[in-house]
Each structure stands twice: as C-alpha cells, then as structure tokens.
Protein backbone atom coordinates (compact mmCIF):
# COMPACT_ATOMS: atom_id res chain seq x y z
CA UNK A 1 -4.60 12.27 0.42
CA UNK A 2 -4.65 12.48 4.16
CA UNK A 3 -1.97 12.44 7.13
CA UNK A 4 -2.42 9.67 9.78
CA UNK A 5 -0.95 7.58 12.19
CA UNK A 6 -0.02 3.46 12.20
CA UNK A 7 -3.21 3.41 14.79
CA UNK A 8 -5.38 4.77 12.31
CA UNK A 9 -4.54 2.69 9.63
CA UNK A 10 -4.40 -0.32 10.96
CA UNK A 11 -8.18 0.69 12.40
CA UNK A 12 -9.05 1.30 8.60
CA UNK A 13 -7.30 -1.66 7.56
CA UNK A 14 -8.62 -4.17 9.90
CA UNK A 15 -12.80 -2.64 9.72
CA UNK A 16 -12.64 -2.73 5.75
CA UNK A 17 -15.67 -5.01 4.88
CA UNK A 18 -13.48 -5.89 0.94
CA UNK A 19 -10.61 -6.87 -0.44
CA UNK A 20 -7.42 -4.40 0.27
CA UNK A 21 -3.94 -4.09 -1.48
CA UNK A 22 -1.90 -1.61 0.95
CA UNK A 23 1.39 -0.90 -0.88
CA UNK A 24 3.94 1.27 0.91
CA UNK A 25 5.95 3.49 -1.18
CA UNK A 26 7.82 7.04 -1.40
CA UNK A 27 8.34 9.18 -4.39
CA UNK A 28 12.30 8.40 -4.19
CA UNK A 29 12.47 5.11 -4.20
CA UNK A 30 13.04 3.52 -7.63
CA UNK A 31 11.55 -0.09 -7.00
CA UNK A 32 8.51 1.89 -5.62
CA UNK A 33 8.11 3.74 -8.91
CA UNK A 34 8.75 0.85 -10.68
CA UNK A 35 5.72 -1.09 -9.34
CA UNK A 36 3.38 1.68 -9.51
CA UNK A 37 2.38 1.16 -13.03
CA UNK A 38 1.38 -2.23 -12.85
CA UNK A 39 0.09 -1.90 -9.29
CA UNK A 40 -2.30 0.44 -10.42
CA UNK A 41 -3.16 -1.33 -13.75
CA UNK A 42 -3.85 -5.09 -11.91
CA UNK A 43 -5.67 -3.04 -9.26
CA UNK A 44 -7.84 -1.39 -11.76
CA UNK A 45 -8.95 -5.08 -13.32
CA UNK A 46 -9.80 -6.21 -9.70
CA UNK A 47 -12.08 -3.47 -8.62
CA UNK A 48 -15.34 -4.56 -9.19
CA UNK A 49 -14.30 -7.46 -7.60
CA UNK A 50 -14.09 -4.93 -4.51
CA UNK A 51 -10.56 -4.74 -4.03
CA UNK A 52 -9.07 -1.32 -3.54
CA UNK A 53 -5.75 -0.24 -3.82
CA UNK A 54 -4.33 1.85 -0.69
CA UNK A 55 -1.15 3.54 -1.52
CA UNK A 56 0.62 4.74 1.48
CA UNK A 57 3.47 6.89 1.15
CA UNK A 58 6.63 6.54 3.29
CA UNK A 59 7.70 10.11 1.92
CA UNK A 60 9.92 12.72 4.72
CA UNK A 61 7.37 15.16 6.21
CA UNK A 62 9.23 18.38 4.02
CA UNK A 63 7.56 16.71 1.08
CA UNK A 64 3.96 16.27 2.29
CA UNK A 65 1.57 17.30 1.45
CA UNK A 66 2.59 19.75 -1.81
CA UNK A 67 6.03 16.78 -3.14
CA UNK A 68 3.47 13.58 -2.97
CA UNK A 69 0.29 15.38 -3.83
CA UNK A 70 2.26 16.58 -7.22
CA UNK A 71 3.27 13.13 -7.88
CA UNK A 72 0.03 11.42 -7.44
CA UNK A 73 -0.94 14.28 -9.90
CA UNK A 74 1.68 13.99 -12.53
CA UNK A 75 1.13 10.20 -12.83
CA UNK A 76 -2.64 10.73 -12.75
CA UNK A 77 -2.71 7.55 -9.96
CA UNK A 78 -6.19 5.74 -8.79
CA UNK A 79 -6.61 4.72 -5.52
CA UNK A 80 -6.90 5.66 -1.73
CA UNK A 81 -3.68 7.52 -0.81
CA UNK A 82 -2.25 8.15 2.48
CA UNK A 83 1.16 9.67 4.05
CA UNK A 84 2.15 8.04 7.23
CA UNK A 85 2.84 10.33 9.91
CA UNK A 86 5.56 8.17 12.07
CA UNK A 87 9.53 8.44 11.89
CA UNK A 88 10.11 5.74 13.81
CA UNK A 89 10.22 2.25 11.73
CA UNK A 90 10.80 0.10 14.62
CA UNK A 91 7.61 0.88 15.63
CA UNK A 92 5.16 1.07 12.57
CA UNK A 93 6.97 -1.66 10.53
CA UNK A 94 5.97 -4.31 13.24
CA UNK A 95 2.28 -3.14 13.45
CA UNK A 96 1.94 -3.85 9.80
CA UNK A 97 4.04 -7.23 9.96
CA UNK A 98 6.24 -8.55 12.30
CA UNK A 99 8.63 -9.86 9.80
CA UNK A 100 9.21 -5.96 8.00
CA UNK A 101 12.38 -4.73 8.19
CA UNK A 102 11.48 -1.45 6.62
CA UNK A 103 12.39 -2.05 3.13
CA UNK A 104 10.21 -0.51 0.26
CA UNK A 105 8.58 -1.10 -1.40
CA UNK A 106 5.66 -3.09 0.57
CA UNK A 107 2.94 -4.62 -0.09
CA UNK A 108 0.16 -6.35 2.39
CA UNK A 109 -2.94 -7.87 0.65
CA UNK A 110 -5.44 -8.36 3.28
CA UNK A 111 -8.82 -9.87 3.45
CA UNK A 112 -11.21 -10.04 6.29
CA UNK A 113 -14.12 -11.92 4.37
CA UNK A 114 -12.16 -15.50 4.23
CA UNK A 115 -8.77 -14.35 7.00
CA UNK A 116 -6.30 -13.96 4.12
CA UNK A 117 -3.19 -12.13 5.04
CA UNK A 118 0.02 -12.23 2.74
CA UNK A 119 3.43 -9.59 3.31
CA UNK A 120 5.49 -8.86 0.27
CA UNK A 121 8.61 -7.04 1.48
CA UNK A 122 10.65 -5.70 -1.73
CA UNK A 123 9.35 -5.27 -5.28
CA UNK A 124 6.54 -7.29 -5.91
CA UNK A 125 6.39 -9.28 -9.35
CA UNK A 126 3.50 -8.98 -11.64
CA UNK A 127 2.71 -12.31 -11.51
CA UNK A 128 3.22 -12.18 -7.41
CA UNK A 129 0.89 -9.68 -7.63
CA UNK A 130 -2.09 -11.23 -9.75
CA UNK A 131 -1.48 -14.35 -7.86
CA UNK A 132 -1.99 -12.72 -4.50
CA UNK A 133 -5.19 -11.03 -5.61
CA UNK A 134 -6.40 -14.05 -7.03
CA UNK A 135 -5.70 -16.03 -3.36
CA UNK A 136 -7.43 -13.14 -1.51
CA UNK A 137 -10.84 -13.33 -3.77
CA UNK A 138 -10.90 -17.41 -3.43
C-alpha cells in the first residue's frame, strides 16, 4: 500500500489501459466494512476479465501506514490499495466526481476502452455492483 495525492490518482486512474473499480473506504466506517466482502469476492470473478479492484482508504494519517496495513492483513484483502494523502474533501471529492459530497463509502467504476464512467456514493448493493461491472465490460 502506498501514500499519494488526488493528482496521482487520478493520473493512474485516467492512463489505466482495463477495467477499474476504485472504492473509497476507511477502517471505521461500518458501511465500508460491510461492502468489503462482497467487493472483493465480485472483483475476484471479474479479473480475468481485466478489471482490478483499487481500494483507497480515506483512513486519518495517525493510522497509516501500521492501522490500515494491519487491516488489509487481518482480512487477507486482494487488490491495489492506496491511502489518500489529502484532508481537505472539498477539494479531492470533486476531482473524483463532481456530485461527491464526501460520504463513504464510494465507489467509481471507470473504463477508458468504451468511456464508461458510473459514481456510487453510499453503500453499493451487490446487485449495483455486478450490474456496474457488467455495463463497464459491454
């Protein structure tokens, strides 16, 4: 898991040649937690259809790296995980979608290949989820 800034992700984000599900979580948010499981799991079925699962926590600097790294640990997570080094929502929530008021979880599935762009702010479904992939592949 590495540090970086909105700049930087958005750079990886927007330069990824596949499929991406970028889900923005923290280790203390229930809904977050919640999601993980099946997040992961649907994720996991998708991959050799070149999606990849980017997991980037929202978690207070005092608990990266040693808080999140322990987590990702514990629950034995897949995936490309980053911590986002910003404190200022007002402005990293608009660089990921203009329409986030900060609420977590979120989720962007993004798509270069065929354009496709779709923001889930809130707890994603697992049906929302599957869906979205599905859209994103087409």
């Amino acid at each position: 898991m590495q540090s970086v800034k909105i700049a930087a992700l958005k750079n990886y984000i927007e330069k990824a040649d596949h499929a991406l599900i970028i889900n923005f979580w923290a280790t203390w948010c229930k809904p977050c937690i919640a999601e993980i499981p099946y997040l992961q799991q649907t994720a996991q079925q998708y991959k050799d259809s070149g999606v990849e699962l980017i997991m980037v926590s929202l978690d207070f600097p005092e608990a990266y790296p040693n808080d999140v790294a322990g987590y990702i640990k514990s629950k034995n997570l897949n995936g490309t995980f980053f911590w986002l080094d910003e404190t200022d929502a007002d402005h990293f929530c608009p660089v990921i979608d203009a329409q986030w008021q900060g609420t977590l979880p979120a989720t962007l599935f993004f798509n270069n290949k065929n354009k496709y762009r779709k923001f889930f702010e809130g707890k994603i479904s697992p049906i929302e989820l599957k869906n979205s992939i599905q859209q994103m592949l087409q």
